[in-house]
Protein backbone atom coordinates (compact mmCIF):
# COMPACT_ATOMS: atom_id res chain seq x y z
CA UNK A 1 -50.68 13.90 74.74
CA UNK A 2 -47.22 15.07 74.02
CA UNK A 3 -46.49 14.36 78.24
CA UNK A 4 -47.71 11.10 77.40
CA UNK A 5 -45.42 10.32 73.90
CA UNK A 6 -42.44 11.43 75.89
CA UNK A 7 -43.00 9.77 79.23
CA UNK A 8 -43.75 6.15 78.07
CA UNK A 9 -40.92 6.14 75.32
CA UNK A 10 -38.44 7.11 77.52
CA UNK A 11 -39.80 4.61 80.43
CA UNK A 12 -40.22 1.65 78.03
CA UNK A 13 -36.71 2.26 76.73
CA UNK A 14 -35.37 2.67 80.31
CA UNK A 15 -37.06 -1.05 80.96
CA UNK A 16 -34.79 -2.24 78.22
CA UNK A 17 -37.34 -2.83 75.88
CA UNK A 18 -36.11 -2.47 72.02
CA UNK A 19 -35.91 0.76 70.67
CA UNK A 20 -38.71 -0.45 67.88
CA UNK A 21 -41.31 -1.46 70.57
CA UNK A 22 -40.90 1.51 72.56
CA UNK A 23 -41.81 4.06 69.50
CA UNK A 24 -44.25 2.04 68.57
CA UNK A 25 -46.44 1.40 71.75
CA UNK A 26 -46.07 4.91 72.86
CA UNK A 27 -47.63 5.78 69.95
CA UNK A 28 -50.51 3.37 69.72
CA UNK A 29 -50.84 4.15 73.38
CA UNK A 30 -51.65 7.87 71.78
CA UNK A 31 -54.23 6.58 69.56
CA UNK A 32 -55.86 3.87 71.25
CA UNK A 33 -55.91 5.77 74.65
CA UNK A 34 -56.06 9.03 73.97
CA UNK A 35 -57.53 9.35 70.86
CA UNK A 36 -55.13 10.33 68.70
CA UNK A 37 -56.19 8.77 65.82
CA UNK A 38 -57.64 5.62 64.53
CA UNK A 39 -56.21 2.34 64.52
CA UNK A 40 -56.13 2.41 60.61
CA UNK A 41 -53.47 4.82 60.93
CA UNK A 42 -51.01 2.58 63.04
CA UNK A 43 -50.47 0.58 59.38
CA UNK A 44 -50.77 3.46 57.08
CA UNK A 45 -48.39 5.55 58.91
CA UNK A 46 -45.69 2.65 59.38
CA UNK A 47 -45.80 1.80 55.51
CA UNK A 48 -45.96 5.57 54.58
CA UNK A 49 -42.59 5.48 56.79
CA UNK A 50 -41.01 2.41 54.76
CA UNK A 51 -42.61 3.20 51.27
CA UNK A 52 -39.93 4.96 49.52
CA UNK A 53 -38.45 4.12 46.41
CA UNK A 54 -34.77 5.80 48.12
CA UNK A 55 -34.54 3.56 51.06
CA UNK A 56 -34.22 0.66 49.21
CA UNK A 57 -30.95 1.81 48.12
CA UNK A 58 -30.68 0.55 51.79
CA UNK A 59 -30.41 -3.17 51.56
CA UNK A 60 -29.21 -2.83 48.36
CA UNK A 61 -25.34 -1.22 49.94
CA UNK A 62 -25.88 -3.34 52.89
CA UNK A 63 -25.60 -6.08 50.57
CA UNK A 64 -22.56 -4.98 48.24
CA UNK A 65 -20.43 -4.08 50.99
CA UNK A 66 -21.37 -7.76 52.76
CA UNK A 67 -20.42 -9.31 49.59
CA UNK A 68 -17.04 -7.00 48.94
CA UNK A 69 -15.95 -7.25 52.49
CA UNK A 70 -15.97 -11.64 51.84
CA UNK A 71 -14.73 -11.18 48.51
CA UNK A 72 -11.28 -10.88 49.14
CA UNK A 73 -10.59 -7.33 49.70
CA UNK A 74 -9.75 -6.83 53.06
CA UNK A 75 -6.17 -8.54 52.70
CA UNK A 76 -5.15 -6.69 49.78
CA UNK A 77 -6.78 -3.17 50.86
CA UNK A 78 -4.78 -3.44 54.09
CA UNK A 79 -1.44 -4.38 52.40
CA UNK A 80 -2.52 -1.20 49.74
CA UNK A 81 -3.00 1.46 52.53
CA UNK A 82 -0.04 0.20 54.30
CA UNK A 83 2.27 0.91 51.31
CA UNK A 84 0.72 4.64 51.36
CA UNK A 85 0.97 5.09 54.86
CA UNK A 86 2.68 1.92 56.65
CA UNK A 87 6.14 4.24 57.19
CA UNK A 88 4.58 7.25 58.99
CA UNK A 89 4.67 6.87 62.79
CA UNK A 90 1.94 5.19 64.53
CA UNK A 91 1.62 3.47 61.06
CA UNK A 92 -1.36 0.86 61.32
CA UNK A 93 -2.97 3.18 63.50
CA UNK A 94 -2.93 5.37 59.95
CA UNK A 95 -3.75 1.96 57.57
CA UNK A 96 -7.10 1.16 60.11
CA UNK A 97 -8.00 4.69 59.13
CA UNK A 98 -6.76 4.74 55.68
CA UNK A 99 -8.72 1.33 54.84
CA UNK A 100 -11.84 2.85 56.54
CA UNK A 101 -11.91 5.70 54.45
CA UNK A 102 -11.82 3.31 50.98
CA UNK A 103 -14.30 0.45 52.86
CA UNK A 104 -16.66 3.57 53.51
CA UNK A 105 -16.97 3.76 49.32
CA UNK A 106 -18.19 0.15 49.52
CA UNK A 107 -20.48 -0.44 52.92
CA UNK A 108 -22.24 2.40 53.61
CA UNK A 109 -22.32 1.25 57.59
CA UNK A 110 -20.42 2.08 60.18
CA UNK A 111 -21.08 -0.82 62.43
CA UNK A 112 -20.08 -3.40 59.04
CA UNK A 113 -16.81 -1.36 58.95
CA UNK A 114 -15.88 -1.88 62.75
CA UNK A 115 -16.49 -5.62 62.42
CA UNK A 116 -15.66 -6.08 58.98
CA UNK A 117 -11.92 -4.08 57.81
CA UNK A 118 -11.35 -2.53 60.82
CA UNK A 119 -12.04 -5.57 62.83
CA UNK A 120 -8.48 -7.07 60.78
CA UNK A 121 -6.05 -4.64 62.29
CA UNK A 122 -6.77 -4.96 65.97
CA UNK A 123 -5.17 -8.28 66.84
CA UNK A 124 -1.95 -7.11 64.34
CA UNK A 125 -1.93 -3.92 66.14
CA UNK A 126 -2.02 -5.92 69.84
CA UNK A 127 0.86 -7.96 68.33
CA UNK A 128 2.97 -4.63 67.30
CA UNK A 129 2.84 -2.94 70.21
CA UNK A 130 0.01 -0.77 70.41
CA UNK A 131 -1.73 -0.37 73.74
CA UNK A 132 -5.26 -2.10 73.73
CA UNK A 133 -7.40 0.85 74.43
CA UNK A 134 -5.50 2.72 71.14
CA UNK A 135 -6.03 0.05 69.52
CA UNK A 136 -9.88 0.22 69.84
CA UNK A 137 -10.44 3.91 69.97
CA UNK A 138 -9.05 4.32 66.74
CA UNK A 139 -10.96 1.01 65.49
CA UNK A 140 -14.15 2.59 66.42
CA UNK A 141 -13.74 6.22 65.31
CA UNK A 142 -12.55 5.16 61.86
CA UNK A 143 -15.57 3.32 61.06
CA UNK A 144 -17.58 6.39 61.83
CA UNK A 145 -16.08 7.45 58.59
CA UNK A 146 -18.42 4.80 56.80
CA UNK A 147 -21.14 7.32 56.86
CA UNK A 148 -19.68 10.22 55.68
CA UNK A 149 -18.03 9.43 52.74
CA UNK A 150 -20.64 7.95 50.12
CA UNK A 151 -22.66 5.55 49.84
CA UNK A 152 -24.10 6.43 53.27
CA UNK A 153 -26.91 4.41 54.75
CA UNK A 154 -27.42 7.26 57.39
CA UNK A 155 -27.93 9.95 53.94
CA UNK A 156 -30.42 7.77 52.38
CA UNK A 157 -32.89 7.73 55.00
CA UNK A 158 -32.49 11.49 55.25
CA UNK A 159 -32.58 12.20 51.86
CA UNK A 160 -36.09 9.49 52.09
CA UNK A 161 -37.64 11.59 54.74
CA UNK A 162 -36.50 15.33 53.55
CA UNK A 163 -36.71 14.91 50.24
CA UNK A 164 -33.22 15.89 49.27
CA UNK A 165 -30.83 14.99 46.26
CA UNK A 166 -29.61 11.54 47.53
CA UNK A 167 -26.78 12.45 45.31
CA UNK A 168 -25.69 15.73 46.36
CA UNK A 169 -25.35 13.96 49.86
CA UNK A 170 -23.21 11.37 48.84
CA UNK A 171 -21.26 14.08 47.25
CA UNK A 172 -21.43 16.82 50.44
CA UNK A 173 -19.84 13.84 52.32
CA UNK A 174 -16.60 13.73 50.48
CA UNK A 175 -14.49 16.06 51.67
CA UNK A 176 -16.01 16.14 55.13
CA UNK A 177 -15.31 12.38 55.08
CA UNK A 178 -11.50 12.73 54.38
CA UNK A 179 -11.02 15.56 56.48
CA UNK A 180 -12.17 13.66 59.32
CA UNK A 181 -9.81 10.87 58.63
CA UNK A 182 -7.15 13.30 58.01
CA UNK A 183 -8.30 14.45 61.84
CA UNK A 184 -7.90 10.69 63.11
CA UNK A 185 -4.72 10.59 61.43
CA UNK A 186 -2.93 13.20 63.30
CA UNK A 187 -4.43 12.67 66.64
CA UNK A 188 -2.66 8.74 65.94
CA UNK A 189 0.50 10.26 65.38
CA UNK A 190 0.65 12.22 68.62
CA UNK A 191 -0.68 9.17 70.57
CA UNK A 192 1.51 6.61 68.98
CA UNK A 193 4.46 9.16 70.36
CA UNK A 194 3.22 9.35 73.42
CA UNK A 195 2.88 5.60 74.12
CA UNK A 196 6.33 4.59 71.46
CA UNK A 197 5.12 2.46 69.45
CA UNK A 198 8.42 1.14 67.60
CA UNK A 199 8.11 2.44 63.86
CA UNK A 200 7.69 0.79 61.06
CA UNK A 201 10.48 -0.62 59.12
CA UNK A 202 10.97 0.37 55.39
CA UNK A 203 9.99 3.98 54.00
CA UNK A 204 7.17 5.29 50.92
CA UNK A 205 8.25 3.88 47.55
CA UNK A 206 6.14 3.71 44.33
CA UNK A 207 6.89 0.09 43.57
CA UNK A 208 4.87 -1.54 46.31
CA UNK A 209 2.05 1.30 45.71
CA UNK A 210 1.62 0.15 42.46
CA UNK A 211 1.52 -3.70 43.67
CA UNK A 212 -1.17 -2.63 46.27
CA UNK A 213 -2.97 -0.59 43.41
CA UNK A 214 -3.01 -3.34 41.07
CA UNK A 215 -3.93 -5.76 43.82
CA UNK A 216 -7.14 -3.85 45.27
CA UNK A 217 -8.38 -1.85 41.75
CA UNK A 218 -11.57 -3.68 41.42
CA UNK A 219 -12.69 -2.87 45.37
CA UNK A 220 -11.06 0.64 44.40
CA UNK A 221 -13.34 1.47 41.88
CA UNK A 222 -16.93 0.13 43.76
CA UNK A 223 -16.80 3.79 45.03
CA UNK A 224 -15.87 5.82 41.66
CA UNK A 225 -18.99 3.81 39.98
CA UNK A 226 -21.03 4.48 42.67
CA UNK A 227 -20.23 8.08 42.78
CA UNK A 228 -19.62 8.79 39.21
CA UNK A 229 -22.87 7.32 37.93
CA UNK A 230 -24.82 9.27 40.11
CA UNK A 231 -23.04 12.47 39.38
CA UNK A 232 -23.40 11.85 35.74
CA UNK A 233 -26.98 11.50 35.97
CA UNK A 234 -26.80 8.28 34.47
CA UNK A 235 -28.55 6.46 37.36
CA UNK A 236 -30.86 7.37 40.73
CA UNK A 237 -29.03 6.30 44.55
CA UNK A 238 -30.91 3.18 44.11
CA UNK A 239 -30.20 1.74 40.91
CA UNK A 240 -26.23 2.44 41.51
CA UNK A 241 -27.15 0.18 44.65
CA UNK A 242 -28.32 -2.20 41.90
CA UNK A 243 -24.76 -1.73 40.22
CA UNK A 244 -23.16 -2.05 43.71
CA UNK A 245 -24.20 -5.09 43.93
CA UNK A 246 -23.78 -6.87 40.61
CA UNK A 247 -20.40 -5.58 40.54
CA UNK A 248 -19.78 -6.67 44.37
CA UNK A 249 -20.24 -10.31 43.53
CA UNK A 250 -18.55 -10.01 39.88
CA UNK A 251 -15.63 -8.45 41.97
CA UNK A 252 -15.75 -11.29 44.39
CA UNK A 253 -16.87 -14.36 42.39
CA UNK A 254 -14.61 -13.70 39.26
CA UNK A 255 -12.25 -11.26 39.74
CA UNK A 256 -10.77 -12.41 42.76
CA UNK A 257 -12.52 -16.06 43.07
CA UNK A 258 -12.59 -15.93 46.67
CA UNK A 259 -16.65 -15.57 47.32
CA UNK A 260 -18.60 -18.84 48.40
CA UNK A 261 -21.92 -19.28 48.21
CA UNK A 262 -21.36 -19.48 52.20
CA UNK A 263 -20.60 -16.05 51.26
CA UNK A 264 -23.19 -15.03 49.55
CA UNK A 265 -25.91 -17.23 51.91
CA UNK A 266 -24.24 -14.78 55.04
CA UNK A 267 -24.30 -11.49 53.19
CA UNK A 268 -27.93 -12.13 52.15
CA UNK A 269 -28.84 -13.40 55.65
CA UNK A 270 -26.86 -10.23 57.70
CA UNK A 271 -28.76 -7.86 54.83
CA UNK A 272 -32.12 -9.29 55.95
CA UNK A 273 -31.29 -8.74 59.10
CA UNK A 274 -29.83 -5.15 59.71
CA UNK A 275 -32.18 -3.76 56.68
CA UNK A 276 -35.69 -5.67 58.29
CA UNK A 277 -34.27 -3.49 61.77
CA UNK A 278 -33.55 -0.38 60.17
CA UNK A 279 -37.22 -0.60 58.41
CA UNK A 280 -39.13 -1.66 61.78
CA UNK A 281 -37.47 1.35 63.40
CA UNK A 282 -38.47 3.84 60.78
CA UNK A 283 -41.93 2.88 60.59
CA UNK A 284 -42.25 2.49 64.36
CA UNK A 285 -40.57 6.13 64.36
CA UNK A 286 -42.83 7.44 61.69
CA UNK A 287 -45.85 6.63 63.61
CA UNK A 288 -44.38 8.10 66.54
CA UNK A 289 -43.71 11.57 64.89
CA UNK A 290 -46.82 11.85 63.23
CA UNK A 291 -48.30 11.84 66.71
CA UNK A 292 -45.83 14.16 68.15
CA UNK A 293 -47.11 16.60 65.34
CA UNK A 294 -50.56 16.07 66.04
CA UNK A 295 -49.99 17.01 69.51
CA UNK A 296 -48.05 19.74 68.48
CA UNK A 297 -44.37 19.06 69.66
CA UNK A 298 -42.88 20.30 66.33
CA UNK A 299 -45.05 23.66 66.57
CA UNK A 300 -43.52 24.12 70.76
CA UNK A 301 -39.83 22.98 69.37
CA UNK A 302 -39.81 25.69 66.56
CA UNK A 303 -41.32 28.87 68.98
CA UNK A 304 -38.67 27.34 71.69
CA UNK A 305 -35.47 27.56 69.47
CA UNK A 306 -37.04 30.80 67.43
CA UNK A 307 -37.00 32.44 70.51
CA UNK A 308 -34.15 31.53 71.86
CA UNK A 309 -31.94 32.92 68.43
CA UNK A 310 -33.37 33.39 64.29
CA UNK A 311 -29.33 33.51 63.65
CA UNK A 312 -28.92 30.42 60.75
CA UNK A 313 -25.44 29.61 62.91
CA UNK A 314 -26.78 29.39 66.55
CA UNK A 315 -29.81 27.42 65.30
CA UNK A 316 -27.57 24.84 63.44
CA UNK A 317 -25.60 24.15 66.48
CA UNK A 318 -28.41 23.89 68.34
CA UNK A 319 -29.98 21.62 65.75
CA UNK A 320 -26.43 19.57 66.06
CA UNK A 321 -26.20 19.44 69.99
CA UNK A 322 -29.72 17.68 69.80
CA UNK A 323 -28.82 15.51 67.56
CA UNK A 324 -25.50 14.60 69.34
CA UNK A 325 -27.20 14.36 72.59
CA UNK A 326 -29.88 12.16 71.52
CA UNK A 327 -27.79 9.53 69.54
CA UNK A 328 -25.68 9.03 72.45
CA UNK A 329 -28.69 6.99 73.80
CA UNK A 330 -30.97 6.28 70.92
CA UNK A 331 -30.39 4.03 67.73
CA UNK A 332 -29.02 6.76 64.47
CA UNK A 333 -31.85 5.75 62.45
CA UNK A 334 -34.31 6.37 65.29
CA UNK A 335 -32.96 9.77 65.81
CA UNK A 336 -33.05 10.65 62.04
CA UNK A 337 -36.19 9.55 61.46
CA UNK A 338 -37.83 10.89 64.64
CA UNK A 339 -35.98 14.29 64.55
CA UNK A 340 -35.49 15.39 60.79
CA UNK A 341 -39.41 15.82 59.87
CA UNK A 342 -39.59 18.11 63.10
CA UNK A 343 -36.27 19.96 62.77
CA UNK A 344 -35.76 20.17 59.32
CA UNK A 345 -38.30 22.71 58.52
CA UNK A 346 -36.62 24.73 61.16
CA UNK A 347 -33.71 24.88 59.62
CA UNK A 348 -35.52 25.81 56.24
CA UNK A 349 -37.01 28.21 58.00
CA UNK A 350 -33.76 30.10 58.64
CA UNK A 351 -32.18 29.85 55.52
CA UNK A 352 -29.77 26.88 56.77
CA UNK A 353 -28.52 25.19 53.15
CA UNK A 354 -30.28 20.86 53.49
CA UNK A 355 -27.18 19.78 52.07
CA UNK A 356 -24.95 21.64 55.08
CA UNK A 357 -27.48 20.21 57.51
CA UNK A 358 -27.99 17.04 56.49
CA UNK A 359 -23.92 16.30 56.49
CA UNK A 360 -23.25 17.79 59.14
CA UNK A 361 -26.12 15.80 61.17
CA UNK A 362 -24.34 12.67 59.60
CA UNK A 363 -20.81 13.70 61.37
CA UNK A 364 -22.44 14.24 64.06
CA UNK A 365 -24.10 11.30 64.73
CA UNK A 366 -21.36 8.99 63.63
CA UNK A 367 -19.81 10.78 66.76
CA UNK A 368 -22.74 9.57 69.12
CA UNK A 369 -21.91 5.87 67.63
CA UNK A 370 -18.53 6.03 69.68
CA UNK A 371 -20.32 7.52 73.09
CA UNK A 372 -21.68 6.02 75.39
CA UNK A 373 -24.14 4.74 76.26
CA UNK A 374 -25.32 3.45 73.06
CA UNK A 375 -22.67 3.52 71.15
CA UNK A 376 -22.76 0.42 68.51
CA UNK A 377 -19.55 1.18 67.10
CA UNK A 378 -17.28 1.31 70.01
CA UNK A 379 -19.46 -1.58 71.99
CA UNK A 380 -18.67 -3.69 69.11
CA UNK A 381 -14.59 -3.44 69.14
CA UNK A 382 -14.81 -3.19 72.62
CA UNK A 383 -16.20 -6.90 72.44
CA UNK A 384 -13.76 -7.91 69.59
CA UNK A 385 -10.91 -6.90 72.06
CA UNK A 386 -12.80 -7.86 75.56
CA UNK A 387 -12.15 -4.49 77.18
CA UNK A 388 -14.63 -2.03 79.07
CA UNK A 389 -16.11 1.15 77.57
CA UNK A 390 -14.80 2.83 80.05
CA UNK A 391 -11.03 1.70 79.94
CA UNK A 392 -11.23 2.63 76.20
CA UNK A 393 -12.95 6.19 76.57
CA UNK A 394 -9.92 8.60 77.58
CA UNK A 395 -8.14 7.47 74.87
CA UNK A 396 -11.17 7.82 72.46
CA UNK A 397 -11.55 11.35 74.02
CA UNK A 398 -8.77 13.02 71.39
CA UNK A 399 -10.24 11.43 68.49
CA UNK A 400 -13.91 13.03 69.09
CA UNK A 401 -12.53 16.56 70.08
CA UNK A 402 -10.67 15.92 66.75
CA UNK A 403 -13.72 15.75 65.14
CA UNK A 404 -15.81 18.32 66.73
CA UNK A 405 -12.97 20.80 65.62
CA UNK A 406 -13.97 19.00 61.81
CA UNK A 407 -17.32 19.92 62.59
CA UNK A 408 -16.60 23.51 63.83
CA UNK A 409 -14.63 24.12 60.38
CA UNK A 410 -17.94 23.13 58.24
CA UNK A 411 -19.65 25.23 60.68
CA UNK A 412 -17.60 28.04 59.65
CA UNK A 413 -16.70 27.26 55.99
CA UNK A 414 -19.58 25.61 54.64
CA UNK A 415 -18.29 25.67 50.76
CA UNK A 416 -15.78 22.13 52.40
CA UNK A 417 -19.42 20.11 51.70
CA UNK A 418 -20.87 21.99 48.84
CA UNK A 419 -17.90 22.17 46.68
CA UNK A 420 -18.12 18.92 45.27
CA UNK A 421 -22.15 19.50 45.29
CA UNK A 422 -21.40 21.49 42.29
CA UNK A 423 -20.61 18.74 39.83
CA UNK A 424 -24.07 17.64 40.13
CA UNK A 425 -25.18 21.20 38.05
């Protein structure tokens, strides 16, 4: 049966059917065909995917950062992180990253980041200077920051199917988060150099910080009530997604008066929209994996890697190189939820810390959403700029080694992600 799972999902995606579909009728093909099951269990196991009180945080931060990102709050974070960072060299190279870093307290998504904020700075970058291909590489790795620092859609369906602290997840991502933007950021400088890109005029003073504070403090503080509140205990993931999203359209209705109830019909119409796919791919990919353990793939995957190496280091790596391999041509969600209930316990197994994992898996697949060749985040500014993948890639090149070397120091120093775990004790 397991020849069988494998061999039709990977021909029924190769036929271009949708990533949904293909889980799903490989599976039923399991249980109809091969008797795998009953059909009873085609709806029970897709709900028992989708039934979880912690993915509806989902929708929920889909939602808030819709509504924050028409509120009014791209303008002013933009003028904000340019009065931080505007004088460096390479400058709005450094404010796309910058303003992906505070957007990734608000959306939770990657993808909403590269259309949304990050989507802003590309035509002003065109118009300063900056090559085309820069301009998008850095676009598109930026908004991979949207899942590491919290909220992060990609940590609440892990956290849904593992079982972990939603909130020590949001809080692992932190540092990770900024030290990957901190990556970005140098890897702009040296490229900005290399291409001279005239400087910015001006130089850092606190006056127009201040102005930009002022300016952006109520999409500033989306993230410190998001955080905070969990850390405090006060609330669960989910009911700060509640919070997120009352305060999202407080922000935008009152506080800045710029949200329409255009506004509001989009946000709820894109939220219906990316949270109905991200729920027909998790059930379809529940199903799927329930069969792959029936047929024992997740009993041949742990003797495989156990024999290969027990040390906790070569089997995280190993657990990361899947992962990174498979999102470059699967959907993140499919990967998570296909991969985590057969790897997980794996990693349990060999005394490998589910908070380390689970961020690091998030890095890591915010990587594969920049590679080819399913990579959402750089198709999408590749389309907002109407260049190739593959005139963009070499340039993009720098900014994932950057990253891997982000990934090799959490590899190494673990305590980067758990520090700020601790404030949840």
């Amino acid at each position: 049966m397991i020849a069988w799972l494998l061999i039709s999902f990977f021909v029924l995606l190769f036929l271009g059917v949708p990533i949904a579909m293909s889980l799903g009728l490989s599976a039923m093909g399991g249980i109809l065909f091969l008797g795998g099951g009953s059909t009873v269990t085609i709806a029970q196991r897709m709900f028992e995917g989708m039934n979880s009180f912690a993915l509806l945080a989902i929708p929920l931060y889909t939602f808030a950062g819709f509504t924050m990102s028409k509120g009014g709050i791209s303008k002013r974070l933009m003028d904000f992180c340019y009065s931080i960072v505007g004088h460096i060299y390479g400058g709005l190279a450094h404010v796309n990253v910058l303003s992906s870093m505070i957007f990734a307290g608000i959306s939770g998504s990657a993808v909403a980041d590269t259309a949304g904020v990050s989507g802003m700075f590309m035509p002003e970058m065109i118009r300063k200077g900056y090559s085309k291909n820069f301009t998008v590489a850095v676009t598109a790795i930026s908004s991979t920051i949207g899942i590491i620092i919290p909220p992060s859609i990609p940590m609440v369906v892990i956290a849904g199917i593992c079982g972990i602290s939603t909130g020590k997840l949001f809080l692992g991502g932190i540092i990770p988060g900024i030290l990957c933007g901190l990556a970005q950021m140098i890897v702009s400088y040296f490229l900005a150099k290399k291409e001279g890109v005239p400087k910015e005029p001006g130089h850092f003073t606190i006056g127009p910080v201040l102005h930009g504070l002022w300016e952006s403090w109520p999409a500033l503080l989306m993230p410190i009530i998001i955080v905070g509140t969990i850390t405090m205990g006060i609330v669960s993931p989910t009911e700060a997604g509640v919070i997120a999203v009352v305060y999202g359209l407080f922000a935008g209705g009152i506080i800045y008066r710029e949200l329409k109830w255009e506004d509001i019909k989009f946000a709820f119409a894109e939220t219906v929209r990316t949270s109905g796919r991200i729920f027909i791919v998790i059930g379809a990919a529940k199903l799927y994996t329930v069969m792959l353990t029936t047929a024992g793939f997740d009993k041949w995957v742990a003797k495989t890697m156990l024999g290969f190496s027990t040390n906790p280091t070569v089997i995280l790596i190993m657990i990361l190189l899947i992962f990174f391999i498979v999102t470059m041509f699967m959907e993140s969600i499919a990967t998570l939820t296909l991969f985590m209930p057969i790897l997980y316990p794996i990693a349990l197994g060999v005394g490998i810390n589910p908070i380390v994992l689970s961020v690091l898996i998030t890095v890591v697949i915010g990587v594969g959403l920049v590679t080819p060749p399913v990579g959402m985040c750089i198709y999408v500014a590749c389309d907002l700029m109407d260049v190739t993948v593959g005139e963009v890639f070499p340039t993009l090149v720098p900014f994932i080694a950057a990253t891997f070397v982000c990934i090799a120091l959490m590899v190494a120093f673990p305590q980067l992600i758990l520090l700020p775990t601790y404030l949840m004790a």
